[in-house]
C-alpha atoms as a PDB file:
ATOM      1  CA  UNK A   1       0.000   0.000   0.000  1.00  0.00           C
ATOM      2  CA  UNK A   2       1.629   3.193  -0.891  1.00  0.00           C
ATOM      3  CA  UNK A   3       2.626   5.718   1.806  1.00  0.00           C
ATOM      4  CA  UNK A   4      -0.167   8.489   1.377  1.00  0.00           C
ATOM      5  CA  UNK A   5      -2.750   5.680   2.461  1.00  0.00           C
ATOM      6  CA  UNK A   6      -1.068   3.728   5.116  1.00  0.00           C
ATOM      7  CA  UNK A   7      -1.048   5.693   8.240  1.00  0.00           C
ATOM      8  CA  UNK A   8       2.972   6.127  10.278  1.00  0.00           C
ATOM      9  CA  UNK A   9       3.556   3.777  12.790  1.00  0.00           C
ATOM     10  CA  UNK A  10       2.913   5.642  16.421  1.00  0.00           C
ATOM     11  CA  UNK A  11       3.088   2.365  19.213  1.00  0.00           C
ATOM     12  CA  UNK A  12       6.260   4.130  21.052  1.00  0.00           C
ATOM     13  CA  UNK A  13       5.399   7.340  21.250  1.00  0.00           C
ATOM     14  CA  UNK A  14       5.108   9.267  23.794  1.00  0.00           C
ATOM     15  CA  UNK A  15       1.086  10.908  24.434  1.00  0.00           C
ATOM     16  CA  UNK A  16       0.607  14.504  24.961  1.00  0.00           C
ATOM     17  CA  UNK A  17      -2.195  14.765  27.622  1.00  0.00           C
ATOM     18  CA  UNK A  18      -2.762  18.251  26.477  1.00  0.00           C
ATOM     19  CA  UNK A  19      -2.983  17.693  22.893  1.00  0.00           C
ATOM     20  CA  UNK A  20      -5.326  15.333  22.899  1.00  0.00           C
ATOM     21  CA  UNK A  21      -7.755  16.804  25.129  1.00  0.00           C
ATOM     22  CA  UNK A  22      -7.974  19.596  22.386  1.00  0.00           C
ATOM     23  CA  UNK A  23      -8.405  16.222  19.991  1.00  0.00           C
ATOM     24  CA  UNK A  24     -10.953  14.822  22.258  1.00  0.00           C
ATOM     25  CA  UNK A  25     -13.322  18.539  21.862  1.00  0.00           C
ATOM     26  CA  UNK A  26     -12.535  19.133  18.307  1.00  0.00           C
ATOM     27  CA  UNK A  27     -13.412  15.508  17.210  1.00  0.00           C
ATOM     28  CA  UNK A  28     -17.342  16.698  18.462  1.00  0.00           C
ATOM     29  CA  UNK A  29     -17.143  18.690  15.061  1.00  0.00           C
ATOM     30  CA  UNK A  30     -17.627  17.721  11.434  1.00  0.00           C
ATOM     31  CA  UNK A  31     -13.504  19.004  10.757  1.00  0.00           C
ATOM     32  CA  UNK A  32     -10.580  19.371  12.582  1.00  0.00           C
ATOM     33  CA  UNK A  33      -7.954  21.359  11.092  1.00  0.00           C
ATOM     34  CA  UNK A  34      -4.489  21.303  12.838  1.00  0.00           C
ATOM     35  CA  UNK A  35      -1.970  23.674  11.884  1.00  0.00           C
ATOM     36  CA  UNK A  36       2.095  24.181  12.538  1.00  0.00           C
ATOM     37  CA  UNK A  37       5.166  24.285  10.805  1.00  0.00           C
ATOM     38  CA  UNK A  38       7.136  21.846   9.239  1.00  0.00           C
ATOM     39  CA  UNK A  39       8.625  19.044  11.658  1.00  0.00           C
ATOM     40  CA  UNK A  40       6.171  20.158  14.559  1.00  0.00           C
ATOM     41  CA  UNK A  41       4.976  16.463  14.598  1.00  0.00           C
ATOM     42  CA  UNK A  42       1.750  17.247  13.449  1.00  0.00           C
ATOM     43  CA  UNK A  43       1.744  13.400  11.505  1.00  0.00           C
ATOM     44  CA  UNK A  44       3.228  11.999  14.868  1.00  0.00           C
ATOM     45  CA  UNK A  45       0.447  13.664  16.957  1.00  0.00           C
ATOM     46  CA  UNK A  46      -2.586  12.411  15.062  1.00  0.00           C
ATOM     47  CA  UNK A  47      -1.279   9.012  14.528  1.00  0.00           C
ATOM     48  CA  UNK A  48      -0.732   8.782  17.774  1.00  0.00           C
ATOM     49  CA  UNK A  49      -4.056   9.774  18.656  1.00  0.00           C
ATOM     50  CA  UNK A  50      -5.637   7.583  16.670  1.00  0.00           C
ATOM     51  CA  UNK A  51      -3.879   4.541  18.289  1.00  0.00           C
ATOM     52  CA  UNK A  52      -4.445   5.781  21.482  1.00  0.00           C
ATOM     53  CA  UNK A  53      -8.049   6.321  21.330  1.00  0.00           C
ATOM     54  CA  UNK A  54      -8.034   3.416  19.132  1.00  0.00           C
ATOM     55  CA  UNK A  55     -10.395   5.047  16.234  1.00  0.00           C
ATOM     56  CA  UNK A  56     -10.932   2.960  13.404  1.00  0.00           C
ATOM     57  CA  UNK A  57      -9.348   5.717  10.376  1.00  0.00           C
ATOM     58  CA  UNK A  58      -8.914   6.176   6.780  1.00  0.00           C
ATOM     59  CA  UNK A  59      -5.281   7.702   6.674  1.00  0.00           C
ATOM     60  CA  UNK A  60      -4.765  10.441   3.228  1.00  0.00           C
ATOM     61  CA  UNK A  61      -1.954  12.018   3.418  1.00  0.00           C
ATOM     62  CA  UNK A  62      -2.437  15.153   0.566  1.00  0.00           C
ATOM     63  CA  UNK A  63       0.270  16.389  -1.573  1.00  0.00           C
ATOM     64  CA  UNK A  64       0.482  18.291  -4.407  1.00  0.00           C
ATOM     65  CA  UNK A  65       0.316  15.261  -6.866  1.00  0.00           C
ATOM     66  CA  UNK A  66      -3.425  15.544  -5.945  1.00  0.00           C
ATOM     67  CA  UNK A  67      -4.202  18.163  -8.611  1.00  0.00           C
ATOM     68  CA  UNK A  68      -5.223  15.576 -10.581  1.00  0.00           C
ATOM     69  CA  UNK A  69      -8.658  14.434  -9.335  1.00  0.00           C
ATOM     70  CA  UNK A  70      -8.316  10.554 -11.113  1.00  0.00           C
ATOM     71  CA  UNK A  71      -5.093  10.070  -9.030  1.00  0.00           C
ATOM     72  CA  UNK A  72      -6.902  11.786  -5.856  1.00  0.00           C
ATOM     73  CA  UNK A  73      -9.599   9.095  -6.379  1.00  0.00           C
ATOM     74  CA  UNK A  74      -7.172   6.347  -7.140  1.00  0.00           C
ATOM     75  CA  UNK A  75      -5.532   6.821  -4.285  1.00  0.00           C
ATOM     76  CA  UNK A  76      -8.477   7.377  -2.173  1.00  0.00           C
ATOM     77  CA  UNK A  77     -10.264   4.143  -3.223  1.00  0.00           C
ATOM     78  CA  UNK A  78      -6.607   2.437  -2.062  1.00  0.00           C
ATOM     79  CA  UNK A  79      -7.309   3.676   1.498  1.00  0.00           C
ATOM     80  CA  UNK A  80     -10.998   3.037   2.029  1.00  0.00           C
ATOM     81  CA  UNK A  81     -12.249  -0.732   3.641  1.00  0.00           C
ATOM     82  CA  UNK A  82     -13.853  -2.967   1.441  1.00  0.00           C
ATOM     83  CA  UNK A  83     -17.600  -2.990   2.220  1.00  0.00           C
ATOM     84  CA  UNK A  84     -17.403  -0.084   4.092  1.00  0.00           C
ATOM     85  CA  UNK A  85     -20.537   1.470   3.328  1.00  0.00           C
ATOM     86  CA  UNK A  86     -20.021   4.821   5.187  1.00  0.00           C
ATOM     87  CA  UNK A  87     -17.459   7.185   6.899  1.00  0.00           C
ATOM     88  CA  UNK A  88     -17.250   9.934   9.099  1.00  0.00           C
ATOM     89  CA  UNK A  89     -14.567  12.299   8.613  1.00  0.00           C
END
């Protein structure tokens, strides 16, 4: 599976209390947006989350390949279950 759909590996990190309180209240909306500068460890905080609150995920990791909206859907259709029939982002 190519890198864009699988999601990093996060089982020895360390969790940020903190952070993921703000997680826990933003997830209550339709989108979370989160926002920092290069190397902050905004991939390392998510993924983390997501195996800490173990949350069933579809991991898309946008670049600027994704112009193209066949490749977009491609890629997307890579990263989504089989059977899944719905999914909450």
């Amino acid at each position: 599976m190519p890198a864009k759909t699988t999601r990093p590996s996060a089982t020895t990190l360390v969790a940020r209390p903190r952070l993921f309180r703000g997680l826990d209240r933003a997830a209550k909306r339709l989108i979370t947006w989160v926002s920092a500068p290069p190397g902050a460890g905004k991939t390392v905080l998510i993924a983390s989350y997501l195996v800490a609150r173990h949350i069933t995920n579809l991991w898309y990791q946008i670049d600027n390949g994704d112009n193209d909206i066949a490749s977009f859907f491609y890629f997307l259709s890579l990263a989504a279950p089989r059977g899944v029939k719905h999914c909450r982002f």
